[in-house]
Protein backbone atom coordinates (compact mmCIF):
# COMPACT_ATOMS: atom_id res chain seq x y z
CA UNK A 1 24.06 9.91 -10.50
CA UNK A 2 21.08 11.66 -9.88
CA UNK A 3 18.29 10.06 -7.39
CA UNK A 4 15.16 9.09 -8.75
CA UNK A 5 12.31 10.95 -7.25
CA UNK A 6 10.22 9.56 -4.73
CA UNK A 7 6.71 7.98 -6.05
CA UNK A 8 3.57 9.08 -4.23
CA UNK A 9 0.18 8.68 -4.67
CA UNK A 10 -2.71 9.72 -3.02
CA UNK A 11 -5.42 7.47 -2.47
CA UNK A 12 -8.86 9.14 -1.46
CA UNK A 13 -12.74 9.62 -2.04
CA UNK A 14 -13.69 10.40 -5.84
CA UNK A 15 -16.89 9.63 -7.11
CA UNK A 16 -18.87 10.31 -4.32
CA UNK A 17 -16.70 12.51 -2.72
CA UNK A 18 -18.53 16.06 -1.02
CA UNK A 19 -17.08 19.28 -2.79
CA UNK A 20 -15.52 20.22 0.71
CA UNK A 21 -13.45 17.24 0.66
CA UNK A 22 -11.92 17.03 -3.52
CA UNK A 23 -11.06 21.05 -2.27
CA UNK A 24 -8.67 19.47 0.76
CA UNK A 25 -7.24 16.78 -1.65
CA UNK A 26 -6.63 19.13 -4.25
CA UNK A 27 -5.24 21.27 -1.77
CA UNK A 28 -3.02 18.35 -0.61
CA UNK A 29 -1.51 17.42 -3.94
CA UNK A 30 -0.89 21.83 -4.18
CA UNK A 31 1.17 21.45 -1.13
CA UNK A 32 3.05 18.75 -1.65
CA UNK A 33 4.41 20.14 -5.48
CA UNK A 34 5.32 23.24 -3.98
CA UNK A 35 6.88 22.02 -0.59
CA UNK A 36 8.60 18.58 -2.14
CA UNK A 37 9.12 19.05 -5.54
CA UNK A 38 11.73 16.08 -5.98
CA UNK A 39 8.47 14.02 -5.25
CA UNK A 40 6.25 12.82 -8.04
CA UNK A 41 2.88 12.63 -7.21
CA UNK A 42 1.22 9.48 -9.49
CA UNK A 43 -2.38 10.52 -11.07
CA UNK A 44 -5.34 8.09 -11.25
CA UNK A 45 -7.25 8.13 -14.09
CA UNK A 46 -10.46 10.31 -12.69
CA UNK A 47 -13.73 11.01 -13.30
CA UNK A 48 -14.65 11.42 -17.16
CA UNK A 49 -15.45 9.78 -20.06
CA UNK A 50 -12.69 6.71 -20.61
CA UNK A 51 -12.93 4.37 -23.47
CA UNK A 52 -13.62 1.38 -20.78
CA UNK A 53 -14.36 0.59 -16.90
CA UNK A 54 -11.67 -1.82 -17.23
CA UNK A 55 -9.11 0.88 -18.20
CA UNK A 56 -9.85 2.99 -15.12
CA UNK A 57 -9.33 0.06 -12.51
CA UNK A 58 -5.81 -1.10 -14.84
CA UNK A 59 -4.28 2.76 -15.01
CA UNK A 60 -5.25 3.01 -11.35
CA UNK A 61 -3.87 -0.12 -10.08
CA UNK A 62 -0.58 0.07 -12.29
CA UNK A 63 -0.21 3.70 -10.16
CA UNK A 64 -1.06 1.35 -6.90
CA UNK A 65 1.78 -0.99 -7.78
CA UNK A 66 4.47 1.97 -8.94
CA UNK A 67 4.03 3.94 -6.14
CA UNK A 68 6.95 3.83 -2.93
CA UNK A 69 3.91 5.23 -0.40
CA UNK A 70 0.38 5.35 -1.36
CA UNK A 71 -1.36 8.03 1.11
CA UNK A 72 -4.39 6.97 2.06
CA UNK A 73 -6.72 9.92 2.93
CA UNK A 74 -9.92 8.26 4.53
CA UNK A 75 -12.19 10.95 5.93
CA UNK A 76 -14.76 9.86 3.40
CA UNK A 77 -14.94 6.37 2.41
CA UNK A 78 -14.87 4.99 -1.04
CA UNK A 79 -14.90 1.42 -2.35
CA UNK A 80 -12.19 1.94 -5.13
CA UNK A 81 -9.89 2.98 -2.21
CA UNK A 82 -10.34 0.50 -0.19
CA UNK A 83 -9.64 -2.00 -2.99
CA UNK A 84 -6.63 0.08 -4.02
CA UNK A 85 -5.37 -0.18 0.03
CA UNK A 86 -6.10 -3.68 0.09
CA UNK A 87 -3.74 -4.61 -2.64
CA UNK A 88 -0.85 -2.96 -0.91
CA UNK A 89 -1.47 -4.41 2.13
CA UNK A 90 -2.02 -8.16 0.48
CA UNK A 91 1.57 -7.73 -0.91
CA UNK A 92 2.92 -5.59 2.50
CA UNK A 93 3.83 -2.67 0.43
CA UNK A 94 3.83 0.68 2.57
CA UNK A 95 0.85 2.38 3.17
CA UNK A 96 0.03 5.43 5.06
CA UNK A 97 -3.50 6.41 6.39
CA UNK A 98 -4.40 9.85 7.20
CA UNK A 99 -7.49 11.04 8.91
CA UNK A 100 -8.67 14.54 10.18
CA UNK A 101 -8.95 15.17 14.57
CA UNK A 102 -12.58 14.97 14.03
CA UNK A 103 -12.48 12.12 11.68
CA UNK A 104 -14.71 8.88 13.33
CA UNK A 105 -12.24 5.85 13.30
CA UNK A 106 -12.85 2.66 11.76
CA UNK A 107 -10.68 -0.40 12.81
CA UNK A 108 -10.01 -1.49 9.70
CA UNK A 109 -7.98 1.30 9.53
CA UNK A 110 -6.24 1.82 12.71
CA UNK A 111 -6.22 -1.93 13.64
CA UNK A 112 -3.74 -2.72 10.30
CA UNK A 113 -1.61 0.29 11.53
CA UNK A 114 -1.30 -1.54 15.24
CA UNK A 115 -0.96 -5.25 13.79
CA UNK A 116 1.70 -4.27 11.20
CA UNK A 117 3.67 -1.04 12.08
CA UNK A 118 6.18 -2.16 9.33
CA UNK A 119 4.00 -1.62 6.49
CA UNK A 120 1.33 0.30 7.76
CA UNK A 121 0.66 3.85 9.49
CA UNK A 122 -2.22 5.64 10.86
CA UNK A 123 -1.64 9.64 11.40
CA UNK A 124 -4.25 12.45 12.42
CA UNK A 125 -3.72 15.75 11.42
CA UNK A 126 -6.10 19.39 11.73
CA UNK A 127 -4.91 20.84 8.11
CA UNK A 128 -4.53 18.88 5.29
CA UNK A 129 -1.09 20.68 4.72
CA UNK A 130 0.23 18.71 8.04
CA UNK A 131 0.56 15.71 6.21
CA UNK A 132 3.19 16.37 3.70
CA UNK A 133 5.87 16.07 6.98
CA UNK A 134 4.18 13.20 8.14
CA UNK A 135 4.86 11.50 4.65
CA UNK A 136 8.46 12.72 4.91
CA UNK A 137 8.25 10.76 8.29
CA UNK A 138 6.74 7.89 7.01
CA UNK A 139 9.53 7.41 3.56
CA UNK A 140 11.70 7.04 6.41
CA UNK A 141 10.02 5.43 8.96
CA UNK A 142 9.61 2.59 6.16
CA UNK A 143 13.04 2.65 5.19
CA UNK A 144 12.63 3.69 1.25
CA UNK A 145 15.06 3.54 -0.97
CA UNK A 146 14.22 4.82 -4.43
CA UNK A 147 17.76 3.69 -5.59
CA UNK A 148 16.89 0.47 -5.27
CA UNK A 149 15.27 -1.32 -8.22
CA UNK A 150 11.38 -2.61 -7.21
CA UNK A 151 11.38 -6.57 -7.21
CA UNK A 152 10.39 -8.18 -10.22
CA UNK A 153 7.86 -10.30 -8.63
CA UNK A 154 5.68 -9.88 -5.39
CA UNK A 155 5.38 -12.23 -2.84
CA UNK A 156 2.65 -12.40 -0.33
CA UNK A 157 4.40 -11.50 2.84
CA UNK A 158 4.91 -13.64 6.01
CA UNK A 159 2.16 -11.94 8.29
CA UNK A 160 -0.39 -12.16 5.88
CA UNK A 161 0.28 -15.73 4.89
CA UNK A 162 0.07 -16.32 8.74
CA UNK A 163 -3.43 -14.92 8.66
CA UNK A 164 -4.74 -16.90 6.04
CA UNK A 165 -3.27 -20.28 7.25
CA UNK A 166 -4.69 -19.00 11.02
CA UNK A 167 -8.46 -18.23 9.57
CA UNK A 168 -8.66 -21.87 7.88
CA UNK A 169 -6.89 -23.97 10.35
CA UNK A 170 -3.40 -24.90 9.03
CA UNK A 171 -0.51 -25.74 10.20
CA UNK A 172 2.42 -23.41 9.20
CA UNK A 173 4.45 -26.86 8.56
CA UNK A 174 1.24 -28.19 6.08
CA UNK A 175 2.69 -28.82 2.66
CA UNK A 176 6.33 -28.78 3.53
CA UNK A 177 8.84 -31.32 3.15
CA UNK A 178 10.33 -31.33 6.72
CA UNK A 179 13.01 -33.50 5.44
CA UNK A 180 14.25 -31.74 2.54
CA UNK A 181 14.01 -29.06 5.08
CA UNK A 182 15.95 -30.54 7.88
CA UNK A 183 18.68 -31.51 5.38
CA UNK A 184 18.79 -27.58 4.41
CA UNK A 185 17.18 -27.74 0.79
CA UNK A 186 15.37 -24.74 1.75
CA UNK A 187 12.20 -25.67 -0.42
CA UNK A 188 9.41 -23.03 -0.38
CA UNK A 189 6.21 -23.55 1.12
CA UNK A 190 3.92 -25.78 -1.14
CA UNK A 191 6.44 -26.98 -3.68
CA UNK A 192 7.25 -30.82 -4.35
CA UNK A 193 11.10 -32.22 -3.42
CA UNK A 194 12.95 -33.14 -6.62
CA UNK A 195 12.61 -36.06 -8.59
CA UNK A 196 15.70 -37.84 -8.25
CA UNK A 197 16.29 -40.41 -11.18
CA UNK A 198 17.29 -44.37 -9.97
């Protein structure tokens, strides 16, 4: 059976992005199809005419979702990246950051790749060409499997739910049916015991 090829996508600057810097990412997505070529690197829709704003942010988040990594390159920052980053994380899908030696840090960035090493990693490198290993590093590092079919739903994942119940003051147990628990049911957070007919 032959293996499906790994799905990558590069997230970066765009729009606003200096000349210097689309030349690197370019470069990036050069070295990557000629040192990996059983990896397929996922397009976003670009700059251009399009028939709608809305198609743009769809074709780009449907690449978001379908991607195994998404390679974040964040030497120059850029709003539709960050929104594209934040999905993954959201959902805990595996991301990758990259930034250059002389890049300036921000901790939205590292701090994700300390709090959540499982689905998140923060790399520096001095050429552009140095990260295609550290991707190779990071497919396995996370474990993927491109074999294995992609869930057919997405469920937020148990760090992130901690967060949000942390940040407005509830209590992991809030909403559960301790119970239906106790007696093994194994009902999900938020849903209602069964109606039992008398």
């Amino acid at each position: 059976m032959k293996v499906p090829p790994f799905q990558i996508y590069v997230a970066h600057a765009l729009t606003d992005a200096s000349p210097r810097f689309r030349e690197e990412t370019n470069l990036l997505r050069a070295t990557i199809a000629t040192q990996r070529p059983e990896w397929n690197i996922l397009q976003f829709y670009g700059l251009g005419a399009s028939p709608s704003d809305g198609l743009i942010a769809k074709t780009d988040f449907s690449q978001v979702f379908r991607a195994d990594l998404v390679c974040a390159i964040a030497d120059e920052s850029s709003i539709g990246m960050g929104e594209e980053v934040g999905l993954r994380m959201a959902f805990g899908l595996p991301i990758v950051f990259f930034g250059h030696v002389s890049w300036k840090r921000t901790r939205m960035v590292t701090g994700p790749a300390e709090l959540w090493p499982e689905h998140v990693l923060f790399h520096r490198y001095e050429r552009i060409e140095d990260c295609v290993p550290m991707i190779a590093q990071a497919l396995k590092h996370f474990a993927i499997d491109p074999t294995v079919p992609k869930p057919s739903r997405l469920v937020v994942p148990d760090h992130i739910q901690a967060l949000y119940q942390e940040a407005n003051g509830i209590h992991p147990l809030a909403g559960i049916n301790t119970a239906y628990m106790n007696e093994g049911e194994g009902y999900q957070h938020g849903m209602k015991p069964p109606i039992v007919a008398p």
